[in-house]
PDB file of N, CA and C in Angstrom:
ATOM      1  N   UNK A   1       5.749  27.820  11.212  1.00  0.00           N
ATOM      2  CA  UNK A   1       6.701  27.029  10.485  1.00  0.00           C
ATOM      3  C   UNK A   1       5.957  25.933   9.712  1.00  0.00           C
ATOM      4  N   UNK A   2       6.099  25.478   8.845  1.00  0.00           N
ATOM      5  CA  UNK A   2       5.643  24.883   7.357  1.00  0.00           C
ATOM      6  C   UNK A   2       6.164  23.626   7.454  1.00  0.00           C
ATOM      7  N   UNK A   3       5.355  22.500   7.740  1.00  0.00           N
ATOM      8  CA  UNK A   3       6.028  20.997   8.173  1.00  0.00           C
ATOM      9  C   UNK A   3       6.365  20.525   6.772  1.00  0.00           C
ATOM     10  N   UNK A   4       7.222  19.945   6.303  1.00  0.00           N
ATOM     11  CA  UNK A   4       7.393  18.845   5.118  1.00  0.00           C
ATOM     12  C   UNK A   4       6.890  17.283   4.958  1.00  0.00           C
ATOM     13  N   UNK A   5       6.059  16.807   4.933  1.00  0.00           N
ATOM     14  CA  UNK A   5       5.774  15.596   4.623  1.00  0.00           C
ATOM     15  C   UNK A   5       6.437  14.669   3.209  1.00  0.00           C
ATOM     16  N   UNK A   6       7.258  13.937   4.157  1.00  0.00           N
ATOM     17  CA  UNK A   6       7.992  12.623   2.910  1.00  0.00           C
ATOM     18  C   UNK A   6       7.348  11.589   2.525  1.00  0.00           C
ATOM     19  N   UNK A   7       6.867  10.840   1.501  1.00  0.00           N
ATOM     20  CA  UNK A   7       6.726   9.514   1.713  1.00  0.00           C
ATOM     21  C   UNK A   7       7.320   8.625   0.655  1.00  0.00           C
ATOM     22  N   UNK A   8       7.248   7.279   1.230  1.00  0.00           N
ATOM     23  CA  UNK A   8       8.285   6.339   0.301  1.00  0.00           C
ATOM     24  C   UNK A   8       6.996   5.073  -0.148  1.00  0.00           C
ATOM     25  N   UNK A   9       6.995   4.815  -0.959  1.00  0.00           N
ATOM     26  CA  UNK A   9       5.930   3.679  -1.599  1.00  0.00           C
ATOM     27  C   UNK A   9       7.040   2.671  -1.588  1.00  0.00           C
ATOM     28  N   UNK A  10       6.687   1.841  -1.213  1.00  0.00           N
ATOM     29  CA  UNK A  10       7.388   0.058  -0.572  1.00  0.00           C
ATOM     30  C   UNK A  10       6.685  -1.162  -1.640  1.00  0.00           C
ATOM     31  N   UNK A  11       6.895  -1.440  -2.355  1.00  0.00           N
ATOM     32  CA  UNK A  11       6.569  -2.490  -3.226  1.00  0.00           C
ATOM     33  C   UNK A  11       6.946  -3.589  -2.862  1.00  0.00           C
ATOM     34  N   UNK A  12       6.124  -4.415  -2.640  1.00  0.00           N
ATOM     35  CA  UNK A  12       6.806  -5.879  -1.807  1.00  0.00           C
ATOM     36  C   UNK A  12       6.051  -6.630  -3.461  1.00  0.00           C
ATOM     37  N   UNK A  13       6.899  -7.537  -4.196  1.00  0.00           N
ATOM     38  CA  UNK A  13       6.422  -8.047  -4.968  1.00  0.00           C
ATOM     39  C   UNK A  13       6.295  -9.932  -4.342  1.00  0.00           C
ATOM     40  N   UNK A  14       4.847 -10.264  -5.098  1.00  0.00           N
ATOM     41  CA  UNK A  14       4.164 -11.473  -4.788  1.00  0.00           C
ATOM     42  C   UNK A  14       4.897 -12.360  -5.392  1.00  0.00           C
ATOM     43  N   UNK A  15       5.857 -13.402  -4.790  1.00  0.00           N
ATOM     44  CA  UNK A  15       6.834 -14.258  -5.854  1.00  0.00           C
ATOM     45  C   UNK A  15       6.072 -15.270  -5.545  1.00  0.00           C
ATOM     46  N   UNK A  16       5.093 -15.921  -4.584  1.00  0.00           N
ATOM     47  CA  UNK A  16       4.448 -16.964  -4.658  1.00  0.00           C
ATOM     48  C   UNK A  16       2.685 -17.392  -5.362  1.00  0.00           C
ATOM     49  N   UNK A  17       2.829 -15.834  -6.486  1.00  0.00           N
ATOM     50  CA  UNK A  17       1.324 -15.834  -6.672  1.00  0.00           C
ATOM     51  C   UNK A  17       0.622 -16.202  -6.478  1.00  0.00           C
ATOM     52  N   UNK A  18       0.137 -16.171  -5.333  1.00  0.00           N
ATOM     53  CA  UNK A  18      -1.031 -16.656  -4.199  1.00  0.00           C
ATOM     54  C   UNK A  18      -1.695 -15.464  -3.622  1.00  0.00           C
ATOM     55  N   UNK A  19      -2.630 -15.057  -3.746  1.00  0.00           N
ATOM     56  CA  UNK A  19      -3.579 -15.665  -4.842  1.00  0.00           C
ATOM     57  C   UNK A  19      -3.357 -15.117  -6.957  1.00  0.00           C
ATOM     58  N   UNK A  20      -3.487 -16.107  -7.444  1.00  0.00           N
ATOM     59  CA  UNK A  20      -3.378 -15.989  -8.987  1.00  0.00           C
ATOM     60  C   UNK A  20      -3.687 -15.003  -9.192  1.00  0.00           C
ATOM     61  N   UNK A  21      -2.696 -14.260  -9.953  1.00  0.00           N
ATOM     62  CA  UNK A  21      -3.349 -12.533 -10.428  1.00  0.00           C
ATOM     63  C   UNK A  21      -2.787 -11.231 -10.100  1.00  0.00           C
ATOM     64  N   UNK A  22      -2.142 -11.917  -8.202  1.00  0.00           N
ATOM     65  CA  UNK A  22      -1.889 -10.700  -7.733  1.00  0.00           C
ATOM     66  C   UNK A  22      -0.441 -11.038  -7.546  1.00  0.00           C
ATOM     67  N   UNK A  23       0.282  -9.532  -8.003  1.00  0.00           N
ATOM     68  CA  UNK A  23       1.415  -9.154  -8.571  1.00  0.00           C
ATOM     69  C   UNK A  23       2.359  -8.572  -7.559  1.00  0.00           C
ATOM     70  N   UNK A  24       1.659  -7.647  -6.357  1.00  0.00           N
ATOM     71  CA  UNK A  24       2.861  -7.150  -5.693  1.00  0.00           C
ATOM     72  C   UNK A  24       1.222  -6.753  -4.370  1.00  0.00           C
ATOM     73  N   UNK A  25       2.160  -6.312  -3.407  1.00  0.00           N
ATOM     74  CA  UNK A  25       1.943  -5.103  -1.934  1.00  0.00           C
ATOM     75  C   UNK A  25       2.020  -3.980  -2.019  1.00  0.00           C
ATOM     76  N   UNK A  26       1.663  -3.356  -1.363  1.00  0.00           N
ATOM     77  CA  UNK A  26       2.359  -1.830  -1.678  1.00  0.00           C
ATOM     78  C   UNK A  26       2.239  -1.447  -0.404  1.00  0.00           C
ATOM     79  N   UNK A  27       2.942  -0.420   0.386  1.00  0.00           N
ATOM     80  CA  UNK A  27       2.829   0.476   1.535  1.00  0.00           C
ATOM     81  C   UNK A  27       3.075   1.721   1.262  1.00  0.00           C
ATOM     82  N   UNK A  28       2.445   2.545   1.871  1.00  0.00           N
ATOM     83  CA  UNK A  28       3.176   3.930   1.911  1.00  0.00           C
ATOM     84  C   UNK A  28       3.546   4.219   3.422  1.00  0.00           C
ATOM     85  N   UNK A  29       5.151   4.591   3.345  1.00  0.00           N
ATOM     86  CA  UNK A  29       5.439   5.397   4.653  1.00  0.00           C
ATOM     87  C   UNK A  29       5.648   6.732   4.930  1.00  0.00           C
ATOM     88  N   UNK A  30       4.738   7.302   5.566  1.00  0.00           N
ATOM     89  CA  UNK A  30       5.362   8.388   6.115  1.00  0.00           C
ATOM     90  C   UNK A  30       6.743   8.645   7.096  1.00  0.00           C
ATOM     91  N   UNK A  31       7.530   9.393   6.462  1.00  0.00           N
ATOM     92  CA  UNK A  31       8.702   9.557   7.529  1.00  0.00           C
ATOM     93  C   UNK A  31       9.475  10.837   7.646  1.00  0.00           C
ATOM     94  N   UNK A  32       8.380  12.153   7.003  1.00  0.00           N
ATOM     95  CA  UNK A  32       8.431  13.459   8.074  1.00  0.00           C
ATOM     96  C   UNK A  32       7.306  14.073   8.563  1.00  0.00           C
ATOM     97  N   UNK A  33       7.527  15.128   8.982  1.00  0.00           N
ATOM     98  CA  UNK A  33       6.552  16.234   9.193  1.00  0.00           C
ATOM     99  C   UNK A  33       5.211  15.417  10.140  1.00  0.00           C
ATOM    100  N   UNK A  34       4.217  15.748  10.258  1.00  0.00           N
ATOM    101  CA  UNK A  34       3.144  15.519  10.940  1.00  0.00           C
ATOM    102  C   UNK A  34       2.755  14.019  10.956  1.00  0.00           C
ATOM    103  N   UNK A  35       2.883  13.389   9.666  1.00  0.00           N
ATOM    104  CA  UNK A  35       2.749  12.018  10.056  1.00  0.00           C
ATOM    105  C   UNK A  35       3.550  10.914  10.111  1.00  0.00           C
ATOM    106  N   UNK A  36       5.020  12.089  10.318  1.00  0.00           N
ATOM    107  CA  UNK A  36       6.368  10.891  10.657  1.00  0.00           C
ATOM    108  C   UNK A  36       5.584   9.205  11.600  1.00  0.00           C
ATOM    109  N   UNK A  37       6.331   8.523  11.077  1.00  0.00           N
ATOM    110  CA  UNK A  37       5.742   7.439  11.505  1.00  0.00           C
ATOM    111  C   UNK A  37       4.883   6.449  11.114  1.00  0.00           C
ATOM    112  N   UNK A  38       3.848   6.928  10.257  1.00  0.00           N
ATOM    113  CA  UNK A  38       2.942   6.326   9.963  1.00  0.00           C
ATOM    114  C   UNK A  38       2.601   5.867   8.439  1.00  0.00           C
ATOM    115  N   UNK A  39       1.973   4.552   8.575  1.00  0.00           N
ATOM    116  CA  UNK A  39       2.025   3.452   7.640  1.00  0.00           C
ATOM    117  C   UNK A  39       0.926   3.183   7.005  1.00  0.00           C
ATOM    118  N   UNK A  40       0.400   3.724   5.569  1.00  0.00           N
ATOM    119  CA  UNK A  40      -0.500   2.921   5.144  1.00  0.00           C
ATOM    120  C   UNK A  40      -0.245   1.399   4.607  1.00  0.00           C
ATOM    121  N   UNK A  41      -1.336   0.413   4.705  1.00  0.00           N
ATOM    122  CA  UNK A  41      -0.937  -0.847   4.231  1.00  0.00           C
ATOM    123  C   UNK A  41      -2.503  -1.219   3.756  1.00  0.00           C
ATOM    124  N   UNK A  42      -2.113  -2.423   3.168  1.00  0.00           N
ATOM    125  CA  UNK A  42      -3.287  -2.732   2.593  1.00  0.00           C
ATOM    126  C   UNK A  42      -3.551  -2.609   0.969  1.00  0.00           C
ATOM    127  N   UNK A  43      -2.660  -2.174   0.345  1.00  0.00           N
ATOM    128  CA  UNK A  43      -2.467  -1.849  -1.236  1.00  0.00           C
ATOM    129  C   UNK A  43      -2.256  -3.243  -2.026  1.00  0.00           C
ATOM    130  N   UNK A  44      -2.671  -3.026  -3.006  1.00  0.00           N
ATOM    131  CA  UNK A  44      -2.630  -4.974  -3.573  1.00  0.00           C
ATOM    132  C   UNK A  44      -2.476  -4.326  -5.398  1.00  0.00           C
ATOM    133  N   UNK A  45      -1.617  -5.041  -6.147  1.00  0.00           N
ATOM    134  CA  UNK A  45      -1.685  -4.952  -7.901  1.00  0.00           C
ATOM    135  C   UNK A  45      -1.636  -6.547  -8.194  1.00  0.00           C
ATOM    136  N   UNK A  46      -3.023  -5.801  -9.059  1.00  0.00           N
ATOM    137  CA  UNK A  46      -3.410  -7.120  -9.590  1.00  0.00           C
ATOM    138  C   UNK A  46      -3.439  -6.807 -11.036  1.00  0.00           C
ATOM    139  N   UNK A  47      -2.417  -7.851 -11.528  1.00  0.00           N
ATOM    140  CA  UNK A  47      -2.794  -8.364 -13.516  1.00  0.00           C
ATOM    141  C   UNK A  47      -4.521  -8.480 -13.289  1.00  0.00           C
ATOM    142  N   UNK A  48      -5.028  -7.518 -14.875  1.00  0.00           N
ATOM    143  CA  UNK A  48      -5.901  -7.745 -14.548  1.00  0.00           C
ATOM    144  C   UNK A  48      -6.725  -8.878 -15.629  1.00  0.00           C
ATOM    145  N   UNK A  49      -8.221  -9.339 -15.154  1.00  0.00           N
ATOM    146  CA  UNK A  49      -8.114 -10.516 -15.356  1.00  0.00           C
ATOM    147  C   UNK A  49      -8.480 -10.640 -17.156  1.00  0.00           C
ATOM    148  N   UNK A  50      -8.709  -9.439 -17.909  1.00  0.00           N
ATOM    149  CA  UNK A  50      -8.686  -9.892 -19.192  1.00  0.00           C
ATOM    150  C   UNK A  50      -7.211 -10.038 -19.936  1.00  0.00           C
ATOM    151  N   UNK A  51      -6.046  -9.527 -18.934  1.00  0.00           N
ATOM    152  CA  UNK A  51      -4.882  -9.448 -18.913  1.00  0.00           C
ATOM    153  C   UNK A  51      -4.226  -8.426 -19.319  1.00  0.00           C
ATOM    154  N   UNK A  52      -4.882  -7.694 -20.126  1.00  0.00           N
ATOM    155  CA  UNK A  52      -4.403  -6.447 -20.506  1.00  0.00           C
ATOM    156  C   UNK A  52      -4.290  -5.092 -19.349  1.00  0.00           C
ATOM    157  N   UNK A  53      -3.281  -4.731 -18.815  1.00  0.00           N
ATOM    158  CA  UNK A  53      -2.988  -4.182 -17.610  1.00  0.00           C
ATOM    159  C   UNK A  53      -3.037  -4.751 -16.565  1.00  0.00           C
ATOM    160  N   UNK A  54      -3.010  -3.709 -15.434  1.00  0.00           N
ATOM    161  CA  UNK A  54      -2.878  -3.957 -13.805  1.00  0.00           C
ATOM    162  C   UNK A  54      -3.784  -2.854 -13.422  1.00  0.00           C
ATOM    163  N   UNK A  55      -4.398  -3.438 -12.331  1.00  0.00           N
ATOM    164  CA  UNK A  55      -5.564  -2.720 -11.683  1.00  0.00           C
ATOM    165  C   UNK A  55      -4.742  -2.018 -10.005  1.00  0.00           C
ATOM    166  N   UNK A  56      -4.982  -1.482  -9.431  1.00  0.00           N
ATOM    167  CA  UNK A  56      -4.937  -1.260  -7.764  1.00  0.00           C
ATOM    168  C   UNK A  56      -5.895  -0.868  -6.654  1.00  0.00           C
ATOM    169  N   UNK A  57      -5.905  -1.835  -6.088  1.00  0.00           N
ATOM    170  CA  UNK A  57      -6.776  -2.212  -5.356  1.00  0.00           C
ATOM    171  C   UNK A  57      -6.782  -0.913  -3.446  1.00  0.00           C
ATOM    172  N   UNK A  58      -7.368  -0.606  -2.924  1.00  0.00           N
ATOM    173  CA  UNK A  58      -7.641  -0.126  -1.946  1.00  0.00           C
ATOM    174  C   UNK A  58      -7.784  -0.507  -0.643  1.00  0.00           C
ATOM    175  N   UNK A  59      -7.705  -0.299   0.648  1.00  0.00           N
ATOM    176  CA  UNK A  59      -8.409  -1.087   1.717  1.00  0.00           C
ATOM    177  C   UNK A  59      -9.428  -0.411   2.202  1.00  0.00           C
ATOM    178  N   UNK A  60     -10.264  -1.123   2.148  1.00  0.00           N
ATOM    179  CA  UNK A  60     -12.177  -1.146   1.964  1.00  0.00           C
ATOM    180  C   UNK A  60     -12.711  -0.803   3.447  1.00  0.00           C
ATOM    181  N   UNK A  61     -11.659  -1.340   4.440  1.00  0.00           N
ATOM    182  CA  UNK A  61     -12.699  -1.165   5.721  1.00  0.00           C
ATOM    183  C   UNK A  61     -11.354  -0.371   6.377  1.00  0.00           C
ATOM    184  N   UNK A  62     -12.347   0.495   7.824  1.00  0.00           N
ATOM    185  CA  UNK A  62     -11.467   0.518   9.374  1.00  0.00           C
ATOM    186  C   UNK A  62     -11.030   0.001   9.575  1.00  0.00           C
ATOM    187  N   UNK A  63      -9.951  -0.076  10.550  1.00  0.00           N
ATOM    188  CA  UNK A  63      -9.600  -1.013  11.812  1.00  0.00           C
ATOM    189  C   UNK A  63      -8.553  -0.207  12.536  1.00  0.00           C
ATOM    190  N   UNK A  64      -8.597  -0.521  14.078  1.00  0.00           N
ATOM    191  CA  UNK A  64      -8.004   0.113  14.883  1.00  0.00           C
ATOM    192  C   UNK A  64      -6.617  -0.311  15.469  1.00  0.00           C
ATOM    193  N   UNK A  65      -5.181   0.147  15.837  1.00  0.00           N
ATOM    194  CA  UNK A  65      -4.411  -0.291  15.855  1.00  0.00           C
ATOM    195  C   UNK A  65      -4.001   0.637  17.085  1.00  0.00           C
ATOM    196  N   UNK A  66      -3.759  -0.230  18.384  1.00  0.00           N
ATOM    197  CA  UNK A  66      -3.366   0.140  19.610  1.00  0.00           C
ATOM    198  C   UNK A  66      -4.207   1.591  19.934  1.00  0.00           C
ATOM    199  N   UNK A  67      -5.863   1.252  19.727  1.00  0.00           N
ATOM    200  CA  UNK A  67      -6.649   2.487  20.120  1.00  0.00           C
ATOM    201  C   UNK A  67      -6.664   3.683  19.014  1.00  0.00           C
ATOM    202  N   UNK A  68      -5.977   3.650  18.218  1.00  0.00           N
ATOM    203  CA  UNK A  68      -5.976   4.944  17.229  1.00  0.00           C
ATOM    204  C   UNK A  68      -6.622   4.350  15.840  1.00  0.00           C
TER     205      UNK A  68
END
């Protein structure tokens, strides 16, 4: 049987521009199939700084969350 994977991109926008530049959050959730549950975080849009567009940014390192 053939799992379906959903996901929803979560835009949390930055209304206190802190730090200058950066524009919104981003998450992605998973909420079927194999990785029901699970949350990327760590996504950042930033105006970029000659101003012309928006850049998106990545999260750069590991880290472990309750052993996994």
């Amino acid at each position: 049987m053939e799992s379906t994977v959903r996901t929803t991109v979560r835009i949390l926008p930055n209304d206190r521009n802190v730090p200058p530049g950066k524009l919104a959050d981003a998450e992605v959730h998973f909420t079927r199939g194999e990785l029901d549950g699970l949350k990327l975080i760590g996504f950042a849009v930033w105006q970029r700084r000659d101003g012309n567009g928006r850049n998106v940014t990545f999260p750069a390192r590991q880290f472990t969350v309750h052993g996994e």
